[in-house]
Structures are given as structure tokens and as C-alpha cells.
Protein backbone atom coordinates (compact mmCIF):
# COMPACT_ATOMS: atom_id res chain seq x y z
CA UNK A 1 64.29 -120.83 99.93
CA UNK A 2 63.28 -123.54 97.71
CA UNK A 3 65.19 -123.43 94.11
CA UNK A 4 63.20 -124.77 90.78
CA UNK A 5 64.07 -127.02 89.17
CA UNK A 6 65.40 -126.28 85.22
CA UNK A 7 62.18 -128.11 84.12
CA UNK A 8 59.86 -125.94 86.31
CA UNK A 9 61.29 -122.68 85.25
CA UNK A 10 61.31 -123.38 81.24
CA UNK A 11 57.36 -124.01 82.15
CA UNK A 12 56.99 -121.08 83.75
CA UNK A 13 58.48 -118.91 81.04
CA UNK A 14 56.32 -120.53 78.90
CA UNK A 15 52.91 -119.68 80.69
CA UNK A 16 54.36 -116.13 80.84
CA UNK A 17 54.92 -115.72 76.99
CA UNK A 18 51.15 -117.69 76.23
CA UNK A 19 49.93 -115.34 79.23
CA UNK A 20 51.68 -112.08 77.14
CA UNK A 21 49.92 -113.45 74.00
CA UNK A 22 46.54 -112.83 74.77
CA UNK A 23 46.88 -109.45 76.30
CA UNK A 24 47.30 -107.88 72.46
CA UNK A 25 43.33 -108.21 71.42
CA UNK A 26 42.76 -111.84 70.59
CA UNK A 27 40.40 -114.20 72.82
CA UNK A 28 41.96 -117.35 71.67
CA UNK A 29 39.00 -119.96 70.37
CA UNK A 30 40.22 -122.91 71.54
CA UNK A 31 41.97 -124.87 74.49
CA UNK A 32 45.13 -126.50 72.86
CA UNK A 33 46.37 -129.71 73.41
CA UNK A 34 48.63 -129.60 76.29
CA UNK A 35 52.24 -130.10 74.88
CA UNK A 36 51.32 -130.64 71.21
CA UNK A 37 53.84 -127.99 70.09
CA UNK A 38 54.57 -126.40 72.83
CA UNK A 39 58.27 -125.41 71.55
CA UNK A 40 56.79 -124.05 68.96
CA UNK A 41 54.48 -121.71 70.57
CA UNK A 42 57.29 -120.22 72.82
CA UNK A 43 59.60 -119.98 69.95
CA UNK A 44 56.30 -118.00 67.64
CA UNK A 45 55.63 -115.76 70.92
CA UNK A 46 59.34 -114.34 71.20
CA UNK A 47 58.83 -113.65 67.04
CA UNK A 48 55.96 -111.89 67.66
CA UNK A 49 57.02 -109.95 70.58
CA UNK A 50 59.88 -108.78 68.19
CA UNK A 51 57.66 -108.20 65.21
CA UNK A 52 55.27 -106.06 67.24
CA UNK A 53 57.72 -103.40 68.86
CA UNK A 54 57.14 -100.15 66.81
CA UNK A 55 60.62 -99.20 67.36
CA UNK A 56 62.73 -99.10 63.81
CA UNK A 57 66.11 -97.70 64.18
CA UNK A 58 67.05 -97.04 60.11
CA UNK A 59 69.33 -99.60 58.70
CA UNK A 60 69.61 -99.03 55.09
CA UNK A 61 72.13 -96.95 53.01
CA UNK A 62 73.48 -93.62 54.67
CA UNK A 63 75.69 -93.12 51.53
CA UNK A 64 75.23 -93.24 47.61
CA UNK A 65 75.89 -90.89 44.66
CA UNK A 66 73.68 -87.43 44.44
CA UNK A 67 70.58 -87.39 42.34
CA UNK A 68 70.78 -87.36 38.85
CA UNK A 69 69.32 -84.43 37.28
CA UNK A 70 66.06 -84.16 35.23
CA UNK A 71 64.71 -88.49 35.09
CA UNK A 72 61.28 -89.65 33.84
CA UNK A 73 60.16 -92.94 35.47
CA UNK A 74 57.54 -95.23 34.13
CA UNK A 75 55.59 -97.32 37.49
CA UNK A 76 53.63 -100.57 35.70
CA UNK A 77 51.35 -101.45 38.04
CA UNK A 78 49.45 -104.46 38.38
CA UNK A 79 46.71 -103.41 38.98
CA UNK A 80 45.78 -100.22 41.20
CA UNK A 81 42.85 -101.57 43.16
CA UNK A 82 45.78 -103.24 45.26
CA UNK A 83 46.57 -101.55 48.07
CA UNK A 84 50.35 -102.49 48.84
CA UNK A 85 50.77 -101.83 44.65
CA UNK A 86 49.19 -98.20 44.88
CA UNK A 87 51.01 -97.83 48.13
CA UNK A 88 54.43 -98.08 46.69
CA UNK A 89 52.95 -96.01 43.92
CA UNK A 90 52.68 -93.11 46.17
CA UNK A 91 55.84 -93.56 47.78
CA UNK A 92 57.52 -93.41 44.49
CA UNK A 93 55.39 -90.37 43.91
CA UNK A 94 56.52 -88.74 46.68
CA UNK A 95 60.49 -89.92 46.65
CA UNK A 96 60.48 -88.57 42.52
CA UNK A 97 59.62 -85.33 43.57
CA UNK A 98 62.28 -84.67 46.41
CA UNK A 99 64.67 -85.92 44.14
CA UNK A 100 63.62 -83.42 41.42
CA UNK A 101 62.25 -86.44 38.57
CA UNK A 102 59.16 -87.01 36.59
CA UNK A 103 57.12 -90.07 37.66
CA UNK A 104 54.10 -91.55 35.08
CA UNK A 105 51.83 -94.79 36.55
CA UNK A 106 50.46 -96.90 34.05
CA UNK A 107 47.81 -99.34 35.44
CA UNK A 108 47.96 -103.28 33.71
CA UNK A 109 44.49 -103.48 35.31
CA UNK A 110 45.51 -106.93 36.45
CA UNK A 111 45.16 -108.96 34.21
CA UNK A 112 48.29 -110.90 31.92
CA UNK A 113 47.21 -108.78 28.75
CA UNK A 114 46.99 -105.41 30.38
CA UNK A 115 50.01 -105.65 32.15
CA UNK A 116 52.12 -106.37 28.88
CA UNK A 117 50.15 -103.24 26.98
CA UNK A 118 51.08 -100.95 29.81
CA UNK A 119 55.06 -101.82 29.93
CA UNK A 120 54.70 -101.95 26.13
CA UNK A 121 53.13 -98.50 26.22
CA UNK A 122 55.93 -97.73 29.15
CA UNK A 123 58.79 -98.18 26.73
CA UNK A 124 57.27 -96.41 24.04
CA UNK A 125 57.80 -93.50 25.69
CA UNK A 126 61.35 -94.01 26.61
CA UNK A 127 62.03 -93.26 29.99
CA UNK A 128 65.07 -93.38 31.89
CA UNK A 129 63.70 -95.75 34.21
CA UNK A 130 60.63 -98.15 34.85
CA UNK A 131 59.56 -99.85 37.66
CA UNK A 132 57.58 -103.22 37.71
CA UNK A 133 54.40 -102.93 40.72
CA UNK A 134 53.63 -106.19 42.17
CA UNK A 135 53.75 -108.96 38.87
CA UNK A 136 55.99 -111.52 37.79
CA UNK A 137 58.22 -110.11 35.04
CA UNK A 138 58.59 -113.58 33.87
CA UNK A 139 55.75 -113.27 32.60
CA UNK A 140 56.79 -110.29 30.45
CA UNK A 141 60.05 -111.68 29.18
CA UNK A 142 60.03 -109.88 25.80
CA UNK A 143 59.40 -106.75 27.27
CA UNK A 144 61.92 -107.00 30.03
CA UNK A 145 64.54 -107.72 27.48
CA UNK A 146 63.61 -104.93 25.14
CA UNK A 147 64.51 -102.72 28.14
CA UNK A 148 67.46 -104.18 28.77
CA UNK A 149 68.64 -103.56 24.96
CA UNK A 150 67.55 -99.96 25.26
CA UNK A 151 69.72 -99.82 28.89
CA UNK A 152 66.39 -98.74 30.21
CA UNK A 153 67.53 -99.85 34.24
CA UNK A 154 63.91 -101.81 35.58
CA UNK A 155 63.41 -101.83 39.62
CA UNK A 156 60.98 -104.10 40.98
CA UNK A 157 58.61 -104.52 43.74
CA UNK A 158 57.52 -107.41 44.88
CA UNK A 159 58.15 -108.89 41.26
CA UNK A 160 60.34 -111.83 42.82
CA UNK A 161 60.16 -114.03 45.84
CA UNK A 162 64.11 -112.95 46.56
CA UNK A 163 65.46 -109.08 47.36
CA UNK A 164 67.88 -107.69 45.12
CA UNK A 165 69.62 -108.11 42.41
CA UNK A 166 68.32 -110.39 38.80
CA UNK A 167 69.94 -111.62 36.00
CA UNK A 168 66.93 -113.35 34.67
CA UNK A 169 64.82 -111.60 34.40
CA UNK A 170 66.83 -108.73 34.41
CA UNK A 171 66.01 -106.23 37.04
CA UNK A 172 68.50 -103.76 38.72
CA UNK A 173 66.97 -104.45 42.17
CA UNK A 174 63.50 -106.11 43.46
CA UNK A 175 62.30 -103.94 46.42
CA UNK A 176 60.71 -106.23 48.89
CA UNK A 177 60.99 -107.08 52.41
CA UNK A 178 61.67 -111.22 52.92
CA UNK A 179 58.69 -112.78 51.50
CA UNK A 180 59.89 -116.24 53.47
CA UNK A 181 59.83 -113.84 56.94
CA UNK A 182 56.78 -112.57 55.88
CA UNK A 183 55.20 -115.54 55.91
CA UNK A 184 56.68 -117.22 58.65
CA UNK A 185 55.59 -114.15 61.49
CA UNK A 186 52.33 -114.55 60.17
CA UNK A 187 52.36 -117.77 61.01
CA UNK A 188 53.82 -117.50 64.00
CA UNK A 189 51.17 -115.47 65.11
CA UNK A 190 48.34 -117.44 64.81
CA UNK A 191 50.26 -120.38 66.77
CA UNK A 192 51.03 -117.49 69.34
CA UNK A 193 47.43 -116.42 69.82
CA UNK A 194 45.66 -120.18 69.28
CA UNK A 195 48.18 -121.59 71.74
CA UNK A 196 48.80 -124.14 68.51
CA UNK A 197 44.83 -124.83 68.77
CA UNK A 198 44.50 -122.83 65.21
CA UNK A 199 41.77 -124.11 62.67
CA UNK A 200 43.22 -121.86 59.69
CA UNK A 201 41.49 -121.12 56.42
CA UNK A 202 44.37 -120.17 53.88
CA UNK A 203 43.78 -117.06 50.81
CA UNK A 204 46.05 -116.90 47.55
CA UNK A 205 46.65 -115.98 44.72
CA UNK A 206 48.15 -118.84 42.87
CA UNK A 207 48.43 -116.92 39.31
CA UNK A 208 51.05 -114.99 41.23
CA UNK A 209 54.32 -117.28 41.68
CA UNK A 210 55.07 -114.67 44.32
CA UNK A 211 51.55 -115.22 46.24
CA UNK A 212 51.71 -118.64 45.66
CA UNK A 213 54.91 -118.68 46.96
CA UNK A 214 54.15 -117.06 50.31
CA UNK A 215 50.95 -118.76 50.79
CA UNK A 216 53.03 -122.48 50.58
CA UNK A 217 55.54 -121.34 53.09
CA UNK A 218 52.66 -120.02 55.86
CA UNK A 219 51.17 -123.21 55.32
CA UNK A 220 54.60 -124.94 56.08
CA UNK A 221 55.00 -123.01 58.74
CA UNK A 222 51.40 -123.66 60.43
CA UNK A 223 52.30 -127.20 59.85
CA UNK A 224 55.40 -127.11 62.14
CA UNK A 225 52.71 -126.52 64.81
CA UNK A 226 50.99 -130.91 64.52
CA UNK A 227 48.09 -129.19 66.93
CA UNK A 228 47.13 -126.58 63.75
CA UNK A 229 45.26 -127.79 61.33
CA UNK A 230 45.15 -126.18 57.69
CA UNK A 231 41.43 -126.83 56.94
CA UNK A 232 41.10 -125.06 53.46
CA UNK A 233 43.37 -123.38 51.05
CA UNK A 234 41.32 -120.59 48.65
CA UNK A 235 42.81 -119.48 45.34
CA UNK A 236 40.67 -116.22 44.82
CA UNK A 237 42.69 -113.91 42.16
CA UNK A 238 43.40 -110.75 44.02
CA UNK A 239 41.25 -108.87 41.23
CA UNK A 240 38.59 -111.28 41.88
CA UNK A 241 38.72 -110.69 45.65
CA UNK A 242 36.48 -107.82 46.08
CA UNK A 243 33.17 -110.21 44.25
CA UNK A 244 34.43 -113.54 45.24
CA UNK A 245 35.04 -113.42 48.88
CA UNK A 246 32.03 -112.61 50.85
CA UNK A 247 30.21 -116.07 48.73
CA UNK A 248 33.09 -117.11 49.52
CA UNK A 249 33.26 -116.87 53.80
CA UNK A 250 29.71 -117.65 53.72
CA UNK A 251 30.10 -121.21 52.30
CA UNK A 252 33.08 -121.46 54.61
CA UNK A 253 30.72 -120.62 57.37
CA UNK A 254 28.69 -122.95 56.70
CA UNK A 255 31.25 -125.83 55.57
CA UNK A 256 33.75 -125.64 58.86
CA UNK A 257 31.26 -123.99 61.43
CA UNK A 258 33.44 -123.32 65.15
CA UNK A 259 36.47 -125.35 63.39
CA UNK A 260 37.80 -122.19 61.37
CA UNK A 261 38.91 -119.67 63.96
CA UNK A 262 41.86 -118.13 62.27
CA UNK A 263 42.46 -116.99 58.57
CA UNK A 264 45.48 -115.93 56.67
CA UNK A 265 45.59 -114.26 53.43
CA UNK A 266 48.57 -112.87 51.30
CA UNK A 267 46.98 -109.69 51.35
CA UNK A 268 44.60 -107.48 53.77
CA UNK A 269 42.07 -107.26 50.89
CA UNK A 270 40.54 -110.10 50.55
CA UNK A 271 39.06 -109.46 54.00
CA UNK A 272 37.67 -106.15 52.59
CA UNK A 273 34.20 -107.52 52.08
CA UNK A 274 34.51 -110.19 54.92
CA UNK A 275 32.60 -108.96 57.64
CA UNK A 276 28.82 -108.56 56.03
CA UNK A 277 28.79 -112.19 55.41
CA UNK A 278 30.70 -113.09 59.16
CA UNK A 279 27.97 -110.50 61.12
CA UNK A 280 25.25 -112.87 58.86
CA UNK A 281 26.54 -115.78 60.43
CA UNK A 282 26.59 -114.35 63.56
CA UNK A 283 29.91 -114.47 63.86
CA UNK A 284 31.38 -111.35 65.60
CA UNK A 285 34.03 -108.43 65.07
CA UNK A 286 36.82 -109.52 67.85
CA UNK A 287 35.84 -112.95 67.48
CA UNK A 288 36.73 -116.35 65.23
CA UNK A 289 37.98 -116.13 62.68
CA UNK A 290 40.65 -113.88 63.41
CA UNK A 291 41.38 -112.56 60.19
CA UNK A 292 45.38 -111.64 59.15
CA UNK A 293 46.89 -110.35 56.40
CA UNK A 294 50.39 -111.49 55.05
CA UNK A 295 51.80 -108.79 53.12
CA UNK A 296 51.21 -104.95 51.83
CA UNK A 297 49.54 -103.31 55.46
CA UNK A 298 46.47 -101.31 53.72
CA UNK A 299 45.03 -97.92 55.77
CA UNK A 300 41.26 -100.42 55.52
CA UNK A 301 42.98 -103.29 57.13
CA UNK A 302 44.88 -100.81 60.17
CA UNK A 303 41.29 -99.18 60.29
CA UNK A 304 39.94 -102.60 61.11
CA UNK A 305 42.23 -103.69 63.60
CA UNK A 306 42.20 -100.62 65.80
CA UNK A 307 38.29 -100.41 65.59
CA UNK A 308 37.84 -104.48 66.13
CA UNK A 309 36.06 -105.52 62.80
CA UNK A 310 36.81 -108.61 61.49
CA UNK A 311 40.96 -108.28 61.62
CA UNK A 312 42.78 -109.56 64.10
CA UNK A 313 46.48 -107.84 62.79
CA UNK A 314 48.61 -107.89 59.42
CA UNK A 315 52.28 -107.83 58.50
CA UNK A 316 52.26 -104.46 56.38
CA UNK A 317 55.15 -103.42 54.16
CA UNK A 318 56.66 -100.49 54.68
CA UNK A 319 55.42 -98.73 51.59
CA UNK A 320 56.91 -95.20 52.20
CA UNK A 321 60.17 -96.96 53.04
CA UNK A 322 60.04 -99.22 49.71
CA UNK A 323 58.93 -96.01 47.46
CA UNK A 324 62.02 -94.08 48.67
CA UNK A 325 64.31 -97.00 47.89
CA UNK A 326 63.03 -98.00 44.46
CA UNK A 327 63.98 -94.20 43.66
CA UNK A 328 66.91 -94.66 45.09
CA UNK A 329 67.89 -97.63 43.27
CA UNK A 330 67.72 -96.41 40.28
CA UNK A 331 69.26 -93.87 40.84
CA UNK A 332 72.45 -95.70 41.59
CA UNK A 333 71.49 -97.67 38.21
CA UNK A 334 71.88 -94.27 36.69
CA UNK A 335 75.15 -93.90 37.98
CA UNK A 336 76.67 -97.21 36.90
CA UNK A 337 76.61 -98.19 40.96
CA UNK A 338 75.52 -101.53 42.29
CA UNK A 339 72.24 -101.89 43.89
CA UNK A 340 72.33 -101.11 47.32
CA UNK A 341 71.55 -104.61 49.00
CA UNK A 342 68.93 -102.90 51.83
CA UNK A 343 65.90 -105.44 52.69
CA UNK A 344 63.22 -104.05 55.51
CA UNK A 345 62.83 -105.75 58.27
CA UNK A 346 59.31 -107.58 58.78
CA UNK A 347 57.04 -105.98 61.06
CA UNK A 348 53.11 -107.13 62.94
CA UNK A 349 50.58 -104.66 63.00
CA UNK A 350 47.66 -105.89 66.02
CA UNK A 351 45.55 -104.25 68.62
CA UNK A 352 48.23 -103.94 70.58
CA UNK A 353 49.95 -101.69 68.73
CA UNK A 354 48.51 -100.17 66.15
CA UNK A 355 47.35 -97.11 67.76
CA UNK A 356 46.12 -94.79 65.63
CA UNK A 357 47.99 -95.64 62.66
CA UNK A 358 46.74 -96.01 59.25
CA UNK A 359 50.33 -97.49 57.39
CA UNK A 360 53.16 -98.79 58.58
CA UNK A 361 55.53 -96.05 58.15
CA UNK A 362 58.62 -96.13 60.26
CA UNK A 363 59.46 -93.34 61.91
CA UNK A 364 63.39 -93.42 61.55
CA UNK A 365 64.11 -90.40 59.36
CA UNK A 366 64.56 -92.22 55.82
CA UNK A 367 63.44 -89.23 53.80
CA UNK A 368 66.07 -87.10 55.62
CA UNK A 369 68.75 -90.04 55.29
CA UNK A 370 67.73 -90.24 51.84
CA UNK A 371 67.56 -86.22 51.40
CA UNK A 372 71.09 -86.24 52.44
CA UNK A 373 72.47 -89.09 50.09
CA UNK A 374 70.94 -87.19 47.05
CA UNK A 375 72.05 -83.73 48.09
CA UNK A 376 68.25 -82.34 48.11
């Protein structure tokens, strides 16, 4: 029997994880140039083959103190016409009341001057605990510090580009899965479906140093990839995004005809509107641009994966998940415990998996685990 040579077999395994690539709903739009990146490609389609397993053994806290009694939590949110941000906002919702609290949103309506009237208006009513929904608390310094002084314990989510704990500004805890990961599987699969043949339209939010953030590292990624080409990067508020984008994909229609085939935005909403303006142009619903969405995982964007319309996959957070553990971390705030150091792991949402799923909600028995740490 004739033995291969190492060379042979490394190409082999490589037509085997492209070949894998294409079988989860994706008709890739272009031919790539043979051996651009093609390191890169095998390296994005054993990411994504990770990313995309459904399976989620629980690997945060099985021990903490019980629930403090009788708690009235404030949630700021940015603004409640986010998904991800209303997500968590249920979670919470949900967590507060197995744990036996009292939970109050307050919507900043998205804008800088909203958002400081509702945590102003959340520490005029002096609650045990407040949580900040999806802004910068930078940008809120005063207020941040006036909890502090009353020993009012403030949880994040998604208020920072790092997990954990902050000293300034001074949060107990941001909730948030690895924006850097985030950004870098979502990435990874548009090199793993384009073969690194990706024309890729980019969507931020720069007045968010988080978004902003995340968008600058997907580009970096991309850009490891010298096939891919970033064509556009488009800085569309994410209050904006329901008006702006559909003028919006039908100049970029017109301005980069067949060259755009893949998009990437730091959230699934900003291809809410996308696909009246994409059917105009002909373009259609499994076809270029694939459409994916960095970050939050909305129940629109899973609808529009599993039915085909205008999104290819998205990289949802695990909103139930991050609910339960903002509750949880404050409670250990209340208890004069450190925080408890859990980040999510990053997960891809695509045709091939998504099933019927509307959220990506692990099914590893947190509540339970949770129930059990809190005595409820």
C-alpha cells in the first residue's frame, strides 16, 4: 500500500474541513485564491466546528453564600429596543424572582442624556443594588461614584470590553462573555465559509467604546486572512439602526455590487430591516451577503437563520445564563464575597444548528445549580 506523504495528508485534512464548511447553509460566493491563507482557513474551520456544537456542560460557580433576604435591584438599560439589553433584562427578571428580590428597569432610551436621568432616577430610590445594561459607565462617572459612596454594589453587562472585576469605574463584576472571542469566531467564520474569498462590509457602533472595540478586533481578525478584503466599515448608532440601515444596504448595493458577499455587525439588529432593500436588489435570502451578527443572539435574528432570510448565523450571548449571574453577583456583593470570576464560553448559532431555537439558552441546568447555591 502506498503511504502519503506528510504534505499530502495536511492537504487532505484541509479539503475535508473546507468540504465540512459548506455543508452548514452557506453557498460560498467566491473561488478563493488557492493558498492565500490557507492556514488560516483550517485554523477558522476547527473554531467554528467548536463554536457550533450545542453541547454546554455548566462551568460556572456550584458554590456561593444563600440568598439574601428581601433586595430591590435597579436594571439601567440602554436602551430597550436592543435585543441582547432587554434580553438580560428578562433574565434578571426571572433570576430576582427565584431568589425572592424586587427587580425595577429603567430605560436611558439610548441616548448619553437619558441614560444619566435613569441611573440618576435609579439611585434616588435607593436600592440595594443596580445593574448597568449595555453602556459605558465611563460615561456616567459621577453617578457611578455616588453609588459607590452610598455602598450601593453596581453589576454590569456588557459595560466593559474585559469580564469581571473594576476599580475604575467601579463595578462589582461586568457580566459578559469575551468580547475579543466574540469577535474573533465571527471572524473566523466568514474565512471558514468564503474559503478566505470574503468581500466583508463591517456595522458599528463607534459611540460605544465596547462596539467599537469589537468591531476593530473582527476587522483585525478578517485581516489575518490577505485573501479578505474589508471593503466598508459603517458607523450606524444602534438606535439609529432600525431608519438608517435599509438606505443604508441599498447604496451598498449599488456601491460594491457582487464584491460584498459577507457582512458583520456587532449586533443582529442592524440586519432587522435588511432584507426589503436586498430582495429590491435582487439579491436573495440564502445568498450574498451572508449577513452575521457579533454579539447579543436576538429570537428575529435565530428566526432568520432557520427560515433562510437574509442571515447567514450569529454569535448570541447567553442571556438567560448572564441574567442568572448578574443576580448572583450581587448577591455575593451583598455578602462582602468576591465576585465569582465565571465568563461564558462563546458560542455560533447557523443553519446547521439552530434548529428550532429562538435564544441561545444552554441547556446545562444553571437555574438548578444556581437554585441550589441560594438555597431556593
Amino acid at each position: 500500500m502506498k503511504t502519503m506523504s506528510k504534505s499530502s495528508v495536511v492537504a487532505v485534512a484541509l479539503v475535508g474541513l473546507l468540504s465540512s464548511g459548506c455543508s452548514r447553509g452557506v453557498d460560498p460566493a467566491a473561488t478563493p485564491a488557492k493558498g492565500a491563507c490557507d492556514d488560516v482557513v483550517a485554523s477558522a474551520a476547527a473554531a467554528v466546528e467548536a463554536a457550533t456544537d450545542n453541547a454546554s456542560p455548566w462551568t460556572g460557580p456550584t458554590s456561593g453564600p444563600r440568598a439574601a433576604s428581601a433586595k430591590d435591584i435597579v436594571f439601567v438599560a440602554q436602551t430597550m429596543t436592543n435585543p441582547g439589553v432587554a434580553g438580560v433584562a428578562a433574565g434578571v427578571e426571572q433570576a430576582a424572582k427565584a431568589i425572592g428580590w424586587r427587580v425595577r428597569v429603567i430605560d436611558g432610551q439610548g441616548d448619553q442624556s437619558g441614560i444619566a436621568a435613569a441611573f440618576g432616577q435609579a439611585l434616588s430610590v435607593k436600592p440595594d443594588g443596580i445593574v448597568v445594561g449595555g453602556f459605558d459607565p465611563n460615561a456616567i462617572s459621577s453617578e457611578i461614584r455616588q453609588a459607590a459612596d452610598a455602598s450601593i454594589p453596581v453589576v454590569g453587562w456588557h459595560a466593559l470590553s474585559e469580564p469581571g472585576p473594576s476599580d475604575n469605574p467601579k463595578l462589582f463584576a461586568n457580566v459578559t462573555t469575551e468580547v475579543g472571542e466574540v469577535a474573533k469566531v465571527s471572524a473566523q467564520w466568514i474565512i471558514e465559509k468564503s474559503r478566505g474569498a470574503a468581500g466583508v462590509v463591517v456595522f458599528t457602533d463607534n459611540s460605544i467604546p465596547f462596539a467599537a472595540g469589537k468591531a476593530r478586533m473582527i476587522e483585525d481578525e478578517l485581516r489575518r486572512c490577505r485573501s479578505v478584503r474589508v471593503l466598508a466599515v459603517e458607523n450606524i448608532p444602534i438606535p439609529d439602526a432600525g431608519t438608517r440601515t435599509p438606505q443604508e444596504f441599498s447604496s451598498l448595493v449599488a456601491r460594491l455590487g457582487s464584491a460584498w458577499t459577507f457582512s458583520v455587525a456587532i449586533n443582529d439588529l442592524y440586519f432587522d430591516n435588511a432584507a426589503t432593500p436586498l430582495r429590491a436588489a435582487g439579491r436573495k435570502g440564502t445568498g450574498a451577503p451572508y449577513n452575521v451578527g457579533a454579539g447579543d443572539g436576538s429570537a428575529a435574528a435565530f428566526r432568520r437563520i432557520a427560515s433562510g432570510q437574509y442571515q447567514a448565523a450569529t454569535v448570541p450571548e447567553p442571556l438567560g445564563v448572564e441574567g442568572w449571574q448578574i443576580v448572583d453577583e450581587l448577591n455575593r456583593a451583598f455578602h462582602g464575597e468576591p465576585a465569582s470570576g465565571y465568563v461564558p464560553a462563546v458560542h455560533v448559532t447557523d443553519a446547521g444548528n439552530v434548529g428550532t431555537s429562538t435564544g441561545w439558552d444552554p441547556d446545562n441546568g444553571y437555574r438548578d445549580v444556581y437554585r441550589r447555591i441560594w438555597g431556593k
